[in-house]
C-alpha atoms as a PDB file:
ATOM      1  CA  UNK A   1      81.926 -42.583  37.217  1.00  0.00           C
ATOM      2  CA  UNK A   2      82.242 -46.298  37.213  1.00  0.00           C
ATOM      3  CA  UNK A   3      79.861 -48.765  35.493  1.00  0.00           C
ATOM      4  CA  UNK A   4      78.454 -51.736  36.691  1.00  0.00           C
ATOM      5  CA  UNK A   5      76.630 -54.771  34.616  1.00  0.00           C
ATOM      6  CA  UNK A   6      73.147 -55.564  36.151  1.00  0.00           C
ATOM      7  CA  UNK A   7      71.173 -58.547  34.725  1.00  0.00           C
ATOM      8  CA  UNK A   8      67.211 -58.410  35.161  1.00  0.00           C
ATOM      9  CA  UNK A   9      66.692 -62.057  37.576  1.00  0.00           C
ATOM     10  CA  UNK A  10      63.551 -62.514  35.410  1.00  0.00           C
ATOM     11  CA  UNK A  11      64.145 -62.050  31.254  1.00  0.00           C
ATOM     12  CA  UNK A  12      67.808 -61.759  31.363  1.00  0.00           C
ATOM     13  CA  UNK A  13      68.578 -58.263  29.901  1.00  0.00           C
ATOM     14  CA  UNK A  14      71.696 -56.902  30.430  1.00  0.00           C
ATOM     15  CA  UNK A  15      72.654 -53.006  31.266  1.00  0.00           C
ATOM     16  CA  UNK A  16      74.736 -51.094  32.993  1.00  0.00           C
ATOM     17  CA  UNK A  17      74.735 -48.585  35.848  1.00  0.00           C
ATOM     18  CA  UNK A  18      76.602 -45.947  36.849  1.00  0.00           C
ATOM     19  CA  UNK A  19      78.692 -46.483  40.806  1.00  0.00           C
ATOM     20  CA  UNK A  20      81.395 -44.789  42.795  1.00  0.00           C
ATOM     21  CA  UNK A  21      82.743 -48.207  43.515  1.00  0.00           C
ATOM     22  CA  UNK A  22      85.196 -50.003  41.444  1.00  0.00           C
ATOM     23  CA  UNK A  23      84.319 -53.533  39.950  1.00  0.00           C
ATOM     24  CA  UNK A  24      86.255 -56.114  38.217  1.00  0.00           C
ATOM     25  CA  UNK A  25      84.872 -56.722  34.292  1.00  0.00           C
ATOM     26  CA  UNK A  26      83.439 -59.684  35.298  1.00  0.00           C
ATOM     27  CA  UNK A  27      81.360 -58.746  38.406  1.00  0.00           C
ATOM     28  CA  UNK A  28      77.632 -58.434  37.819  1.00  0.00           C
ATOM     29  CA  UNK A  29      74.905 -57.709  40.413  1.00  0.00           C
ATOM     30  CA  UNK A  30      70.682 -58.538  39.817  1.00  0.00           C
ATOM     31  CA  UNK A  31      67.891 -56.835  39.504  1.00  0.00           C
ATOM     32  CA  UNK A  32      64.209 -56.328  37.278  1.00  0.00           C
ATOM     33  CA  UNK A  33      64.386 -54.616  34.322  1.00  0.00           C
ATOM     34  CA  UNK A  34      61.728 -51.845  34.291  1.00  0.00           C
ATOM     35  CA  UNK A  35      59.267 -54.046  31.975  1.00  0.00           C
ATOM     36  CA  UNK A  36      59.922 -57.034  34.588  1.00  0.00           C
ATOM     37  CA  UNK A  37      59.334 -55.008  37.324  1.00  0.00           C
ATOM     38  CA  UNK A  38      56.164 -53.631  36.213  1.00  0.00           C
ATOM     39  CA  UNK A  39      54.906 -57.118  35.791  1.00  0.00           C
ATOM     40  CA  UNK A  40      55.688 -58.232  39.448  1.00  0.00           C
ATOM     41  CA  UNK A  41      54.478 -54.652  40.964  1.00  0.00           C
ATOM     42  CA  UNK A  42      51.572 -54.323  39.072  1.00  0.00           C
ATOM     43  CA  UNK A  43      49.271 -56.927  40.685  1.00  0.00           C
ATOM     44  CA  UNK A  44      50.665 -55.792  44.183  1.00  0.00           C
ATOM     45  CA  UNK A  45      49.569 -51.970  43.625  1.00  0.00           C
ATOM     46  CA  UNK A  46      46.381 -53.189  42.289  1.00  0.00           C
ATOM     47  CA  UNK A  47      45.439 -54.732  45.699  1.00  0.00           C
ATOM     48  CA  UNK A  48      46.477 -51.680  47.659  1.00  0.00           C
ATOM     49  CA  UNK A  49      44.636 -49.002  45.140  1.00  0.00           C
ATOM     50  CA  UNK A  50      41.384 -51.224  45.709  1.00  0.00           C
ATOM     51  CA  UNK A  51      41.848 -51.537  49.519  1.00  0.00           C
ATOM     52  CA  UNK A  52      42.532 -47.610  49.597  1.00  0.00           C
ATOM     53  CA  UNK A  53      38.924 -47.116  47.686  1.00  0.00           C
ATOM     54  CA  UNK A  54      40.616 -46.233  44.899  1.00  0.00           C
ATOM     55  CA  UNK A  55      39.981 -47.747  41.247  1.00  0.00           C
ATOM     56  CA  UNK A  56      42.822 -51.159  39.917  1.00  0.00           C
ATOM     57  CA  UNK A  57      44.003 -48.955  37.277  1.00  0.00           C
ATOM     58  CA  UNK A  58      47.718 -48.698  38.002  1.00  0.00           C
ATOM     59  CA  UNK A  59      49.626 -48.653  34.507  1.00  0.00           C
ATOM     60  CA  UNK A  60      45.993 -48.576  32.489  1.00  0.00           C
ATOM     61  CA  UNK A  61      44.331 -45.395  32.575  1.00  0.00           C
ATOM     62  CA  UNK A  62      46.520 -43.912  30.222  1.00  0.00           C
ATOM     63  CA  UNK A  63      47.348 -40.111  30.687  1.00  0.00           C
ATOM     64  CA  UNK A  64      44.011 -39.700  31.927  1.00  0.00           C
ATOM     65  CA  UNK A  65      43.339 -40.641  35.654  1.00  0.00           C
ATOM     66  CA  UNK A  66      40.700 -38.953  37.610  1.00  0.00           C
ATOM     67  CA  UNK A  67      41.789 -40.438  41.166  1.00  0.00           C
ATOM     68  CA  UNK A  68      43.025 -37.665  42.794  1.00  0.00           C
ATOM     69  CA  UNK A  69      44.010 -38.791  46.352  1.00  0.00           C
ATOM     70  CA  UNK A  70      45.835 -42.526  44.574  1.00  0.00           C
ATOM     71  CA  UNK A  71      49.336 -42.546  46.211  1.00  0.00           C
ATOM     72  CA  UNK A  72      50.738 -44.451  43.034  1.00  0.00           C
ATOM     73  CA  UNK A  73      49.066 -41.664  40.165  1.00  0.00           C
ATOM     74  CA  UNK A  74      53.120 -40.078  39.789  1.00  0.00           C
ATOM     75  CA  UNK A  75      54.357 -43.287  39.634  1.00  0.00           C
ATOM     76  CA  UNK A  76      51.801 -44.636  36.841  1.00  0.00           C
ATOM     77  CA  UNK A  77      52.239 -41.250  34.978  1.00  0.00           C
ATOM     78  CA  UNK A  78      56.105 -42.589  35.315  1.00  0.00           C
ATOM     79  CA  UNK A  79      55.076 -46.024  33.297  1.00  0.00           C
ATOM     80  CA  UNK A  80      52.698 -44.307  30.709  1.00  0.00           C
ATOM     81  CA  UNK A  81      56.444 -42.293  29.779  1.00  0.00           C
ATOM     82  CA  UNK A  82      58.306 -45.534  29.822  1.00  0.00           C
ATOM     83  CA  UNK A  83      55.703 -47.116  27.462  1.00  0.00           C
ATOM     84  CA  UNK A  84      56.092 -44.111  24.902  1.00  0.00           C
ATOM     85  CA  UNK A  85      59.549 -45.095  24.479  1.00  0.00           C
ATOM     86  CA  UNK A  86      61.527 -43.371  27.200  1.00  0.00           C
ATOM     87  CA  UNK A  87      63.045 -44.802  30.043  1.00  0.00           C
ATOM     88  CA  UNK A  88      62.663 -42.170  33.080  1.00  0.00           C
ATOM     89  CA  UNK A  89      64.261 -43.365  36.447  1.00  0.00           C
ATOM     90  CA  UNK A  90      62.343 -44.410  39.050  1.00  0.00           C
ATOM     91  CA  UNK A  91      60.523 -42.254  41.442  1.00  0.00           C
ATOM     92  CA  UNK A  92      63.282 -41.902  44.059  1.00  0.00           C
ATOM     93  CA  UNK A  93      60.780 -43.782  46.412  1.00  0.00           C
ATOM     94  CA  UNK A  94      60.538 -46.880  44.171  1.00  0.00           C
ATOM     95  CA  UNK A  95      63.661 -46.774  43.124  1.00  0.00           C
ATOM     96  CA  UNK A  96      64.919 -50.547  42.297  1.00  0.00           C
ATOM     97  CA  UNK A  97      68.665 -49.836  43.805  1.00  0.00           C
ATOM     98  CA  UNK A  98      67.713 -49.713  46.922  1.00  0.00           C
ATOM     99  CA  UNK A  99      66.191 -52.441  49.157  1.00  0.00           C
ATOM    100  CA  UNK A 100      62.227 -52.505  49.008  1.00  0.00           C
END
């Protein structure tokens, strides 16, 4: 498999990806770095977990999270692994690579 650079738009990290289509060593395409993307999600997610009665805990509750019926608890479980030091991939519904 091919690699591809990527450069997070908002801190500047660099990393690569893997893609089944060729690119020159020079080519680069953008996107948010997981903490960077956190950062910009987080307030969003917030909103909709308070508007779905639902507490604003994405991201703080830890590995303890009583709100059963909160569309985003897999997702936050997701971040809580990230946070410990591992980098997971995405939920394939929030995956970054495709278009939001």
């Amino acid at each position: 498999m091919k690699k591809l650079r990527v450069k997070c738009m908002k801190c500047g990290k660099e990393w690569e990806k893997e893609t089944s289509v060729s690119w020159g060593p020079d080519d680069f395409t953008s996107s948010l770095c997981h903490p960077c993307f956190r950062e910009v999600i987080s307030p969003i997610i917030h909103k909709k977990q308070l508007r779905e009665g639902n507490f604003d805990c994405f991201g703080k509750s830890g590995d303890d999270c009583d709100q059963i019926q909160c569309k985003y608890k897999e997702w936050c479980f997701h971040w809580e692994e990230t946070e410990k030091g591992t980098e997971p991939e995405l939920p394939t519904m929030y995956s970054t690579s495709s278009p939001m």
